[in-house]
N, C-alpha and C. Protein backbone atom coordinates (compact mmCIF):
# COMPACT_ATOMS: atom_id res chain seq x y z
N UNK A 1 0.83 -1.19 0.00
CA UNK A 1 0.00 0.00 0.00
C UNK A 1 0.87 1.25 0.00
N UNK A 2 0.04 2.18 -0.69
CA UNK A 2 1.13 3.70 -0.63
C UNK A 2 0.29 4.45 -0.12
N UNK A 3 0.97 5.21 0.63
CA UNK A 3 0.41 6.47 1.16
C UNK A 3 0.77 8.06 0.78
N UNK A 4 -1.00 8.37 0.45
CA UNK A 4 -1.02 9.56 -0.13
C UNK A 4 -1.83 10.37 0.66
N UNK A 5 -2.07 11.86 0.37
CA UNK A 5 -2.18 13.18 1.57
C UNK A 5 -3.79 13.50 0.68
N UNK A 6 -4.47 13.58 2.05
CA UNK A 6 -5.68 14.85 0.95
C UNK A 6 -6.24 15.74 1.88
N UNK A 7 -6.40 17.07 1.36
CA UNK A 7 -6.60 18.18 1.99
C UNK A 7 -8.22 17.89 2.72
N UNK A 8 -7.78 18.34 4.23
CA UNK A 8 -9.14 18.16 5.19
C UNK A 8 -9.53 20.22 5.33
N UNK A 9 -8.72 20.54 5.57
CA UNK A 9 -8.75 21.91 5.87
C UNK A 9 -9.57 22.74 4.92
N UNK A 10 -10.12 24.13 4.85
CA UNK A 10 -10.83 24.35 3.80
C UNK A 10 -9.92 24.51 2.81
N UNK A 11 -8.56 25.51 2.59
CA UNK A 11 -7.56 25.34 1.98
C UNK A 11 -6.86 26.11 2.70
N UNK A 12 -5.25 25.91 1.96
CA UNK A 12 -4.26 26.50 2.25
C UNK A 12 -3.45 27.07 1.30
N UNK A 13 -2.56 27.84 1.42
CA UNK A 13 -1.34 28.39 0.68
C UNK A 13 -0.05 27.89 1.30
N UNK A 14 0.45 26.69 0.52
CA UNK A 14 1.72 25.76 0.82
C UNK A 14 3.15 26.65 1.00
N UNK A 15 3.34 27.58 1.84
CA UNK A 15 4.24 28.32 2.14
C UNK A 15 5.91 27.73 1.47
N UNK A 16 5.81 26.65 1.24
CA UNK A 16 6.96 25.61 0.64
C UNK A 16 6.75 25.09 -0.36
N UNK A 17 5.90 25.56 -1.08
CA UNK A 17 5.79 25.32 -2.28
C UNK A 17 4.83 26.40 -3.11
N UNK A 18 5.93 27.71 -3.14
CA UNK A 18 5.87 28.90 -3.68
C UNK A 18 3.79 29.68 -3.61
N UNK A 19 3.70 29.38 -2.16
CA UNK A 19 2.64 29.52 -2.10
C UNK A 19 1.10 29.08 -3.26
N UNK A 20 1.18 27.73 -3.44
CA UNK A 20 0.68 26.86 -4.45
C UNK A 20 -0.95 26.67 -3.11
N UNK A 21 -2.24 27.30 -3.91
CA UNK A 21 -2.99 26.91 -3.34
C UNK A 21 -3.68 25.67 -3.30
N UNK A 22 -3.61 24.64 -1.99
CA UNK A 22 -4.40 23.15 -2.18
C UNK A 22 -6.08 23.87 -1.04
N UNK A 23 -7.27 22.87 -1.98
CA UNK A 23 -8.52 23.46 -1.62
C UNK A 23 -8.86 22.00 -0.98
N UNK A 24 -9.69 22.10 -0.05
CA UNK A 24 -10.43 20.96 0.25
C UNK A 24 -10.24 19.73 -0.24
N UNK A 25 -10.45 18.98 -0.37
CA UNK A 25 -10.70 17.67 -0.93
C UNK A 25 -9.21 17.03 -1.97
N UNK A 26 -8.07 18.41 -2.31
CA UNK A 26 -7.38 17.83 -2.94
C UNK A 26 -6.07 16.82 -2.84
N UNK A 27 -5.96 16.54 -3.54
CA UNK A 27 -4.65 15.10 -3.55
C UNK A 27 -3.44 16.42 -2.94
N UNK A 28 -2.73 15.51 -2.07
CA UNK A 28 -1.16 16.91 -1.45
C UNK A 28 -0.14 15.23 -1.42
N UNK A 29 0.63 15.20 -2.18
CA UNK A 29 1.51 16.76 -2.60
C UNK A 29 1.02 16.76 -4.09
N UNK A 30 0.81 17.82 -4.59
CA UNK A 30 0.79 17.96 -5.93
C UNK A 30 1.72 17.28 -7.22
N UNK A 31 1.61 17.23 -8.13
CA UNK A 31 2.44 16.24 -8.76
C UNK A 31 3.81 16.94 -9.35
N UNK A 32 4.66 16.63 -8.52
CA UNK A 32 5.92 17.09 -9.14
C UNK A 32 6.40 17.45 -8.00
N UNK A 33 5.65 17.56 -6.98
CA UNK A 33 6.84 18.47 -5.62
C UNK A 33 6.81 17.04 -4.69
N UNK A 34 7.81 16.82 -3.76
CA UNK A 34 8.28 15.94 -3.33
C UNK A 34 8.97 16.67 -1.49
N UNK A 35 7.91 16.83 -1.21
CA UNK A 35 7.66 17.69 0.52
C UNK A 35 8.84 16.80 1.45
N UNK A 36 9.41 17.09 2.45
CA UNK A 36 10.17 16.48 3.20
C UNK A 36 8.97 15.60 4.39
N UNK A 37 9.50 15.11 4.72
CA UNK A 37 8.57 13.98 5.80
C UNK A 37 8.43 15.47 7.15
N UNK A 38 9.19 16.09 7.24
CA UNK A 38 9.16 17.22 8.36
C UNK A 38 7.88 17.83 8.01
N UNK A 39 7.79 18.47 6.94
CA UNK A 39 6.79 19.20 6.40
C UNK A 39 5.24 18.53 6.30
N UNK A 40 5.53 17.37 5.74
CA UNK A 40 4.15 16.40 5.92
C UNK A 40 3.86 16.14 7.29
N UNK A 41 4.79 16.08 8.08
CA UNK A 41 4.04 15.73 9.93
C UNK A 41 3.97 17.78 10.29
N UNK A 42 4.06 18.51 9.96
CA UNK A 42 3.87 19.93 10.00
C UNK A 42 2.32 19.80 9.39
N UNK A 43 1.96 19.79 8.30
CA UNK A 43 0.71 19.80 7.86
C UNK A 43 -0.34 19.24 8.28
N UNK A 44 0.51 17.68 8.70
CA UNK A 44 -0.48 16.50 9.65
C UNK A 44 -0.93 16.91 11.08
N UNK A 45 -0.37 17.82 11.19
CA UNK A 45 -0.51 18.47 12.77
C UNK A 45 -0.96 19.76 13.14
N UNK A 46 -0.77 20.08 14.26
CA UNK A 46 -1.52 21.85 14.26
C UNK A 46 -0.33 22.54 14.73
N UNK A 47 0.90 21.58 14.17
CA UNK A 47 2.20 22.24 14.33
C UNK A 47 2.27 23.14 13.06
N UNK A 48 1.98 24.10 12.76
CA UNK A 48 1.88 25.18 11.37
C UNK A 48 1.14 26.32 11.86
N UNK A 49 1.72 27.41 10.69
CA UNK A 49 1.65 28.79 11.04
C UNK A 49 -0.26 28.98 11.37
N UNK A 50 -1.37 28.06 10.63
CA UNK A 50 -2.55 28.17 10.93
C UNK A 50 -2.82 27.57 11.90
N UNK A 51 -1.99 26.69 12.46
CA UNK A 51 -2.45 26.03 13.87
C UNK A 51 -3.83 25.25 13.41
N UNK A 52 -3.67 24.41 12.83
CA UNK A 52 -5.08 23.76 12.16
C UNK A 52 -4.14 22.17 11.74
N UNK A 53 -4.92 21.00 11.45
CA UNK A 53 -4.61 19.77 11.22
C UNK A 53 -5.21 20.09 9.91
N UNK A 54 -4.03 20.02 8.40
CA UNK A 54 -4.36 20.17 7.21
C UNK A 54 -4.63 19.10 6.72
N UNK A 55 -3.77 18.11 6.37
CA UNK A 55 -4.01 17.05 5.70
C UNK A 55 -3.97 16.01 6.43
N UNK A 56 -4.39 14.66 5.78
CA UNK A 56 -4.69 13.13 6.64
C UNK A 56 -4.12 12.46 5.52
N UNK A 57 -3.33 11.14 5.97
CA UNK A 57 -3.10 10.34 5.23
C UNK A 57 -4.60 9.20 4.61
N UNK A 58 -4.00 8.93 3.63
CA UNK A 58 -5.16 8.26 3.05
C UNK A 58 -4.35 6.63 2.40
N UNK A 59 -4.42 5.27 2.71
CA UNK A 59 -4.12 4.60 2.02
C UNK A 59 -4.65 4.40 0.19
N UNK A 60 -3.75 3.68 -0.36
CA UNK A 60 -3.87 4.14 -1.83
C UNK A 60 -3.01 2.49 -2.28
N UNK A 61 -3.95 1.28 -2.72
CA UNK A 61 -3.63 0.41 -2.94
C UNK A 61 -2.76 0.43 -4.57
N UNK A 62 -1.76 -0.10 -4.36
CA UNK A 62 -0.76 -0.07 -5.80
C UNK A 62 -1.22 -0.56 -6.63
N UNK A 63 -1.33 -0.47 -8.15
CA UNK A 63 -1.87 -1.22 -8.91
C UNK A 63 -1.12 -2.16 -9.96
N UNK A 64 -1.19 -3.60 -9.78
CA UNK A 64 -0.50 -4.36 -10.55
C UNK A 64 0.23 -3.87 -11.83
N UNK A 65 1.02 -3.84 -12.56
CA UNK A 65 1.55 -3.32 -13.59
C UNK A 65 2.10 -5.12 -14.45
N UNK A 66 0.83 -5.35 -15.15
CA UNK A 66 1.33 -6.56 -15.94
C UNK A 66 1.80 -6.25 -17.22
């Protein structure tokens, strides 16, 4: 299984990633940026400048590649 991020918060402006707005419901990290694990337990937490729990992990089953 892989684990991927989706926005719980209403949105945010990703201060680390040139202020890139993620809205509600969306997939984080966006495709192409590659966040440090610091930053993802920052977002996962109400350790951040909004003091709010942004994103939740979500499992994301791999898909066979035959």
């Amino acid at each position: 299984m892989e684990e991927k991020y989706v926005v719980i918060y209403k949105a945010f402006k990703d201060l680390e990633d040139d202020n890139y707005l993620y809205k509600k419901g969306d997939t984080y990290p966006r495709e192409g940026l590659k966040p440090t694990k610091k930053r993802i337990a920052e977002l996962s937490s109400k350790k951040n400048k909004i003091g709010e729990v942004l994103i939740e992990a979500v499992k994301v089953e791999k898909e066979d590649k035959e």
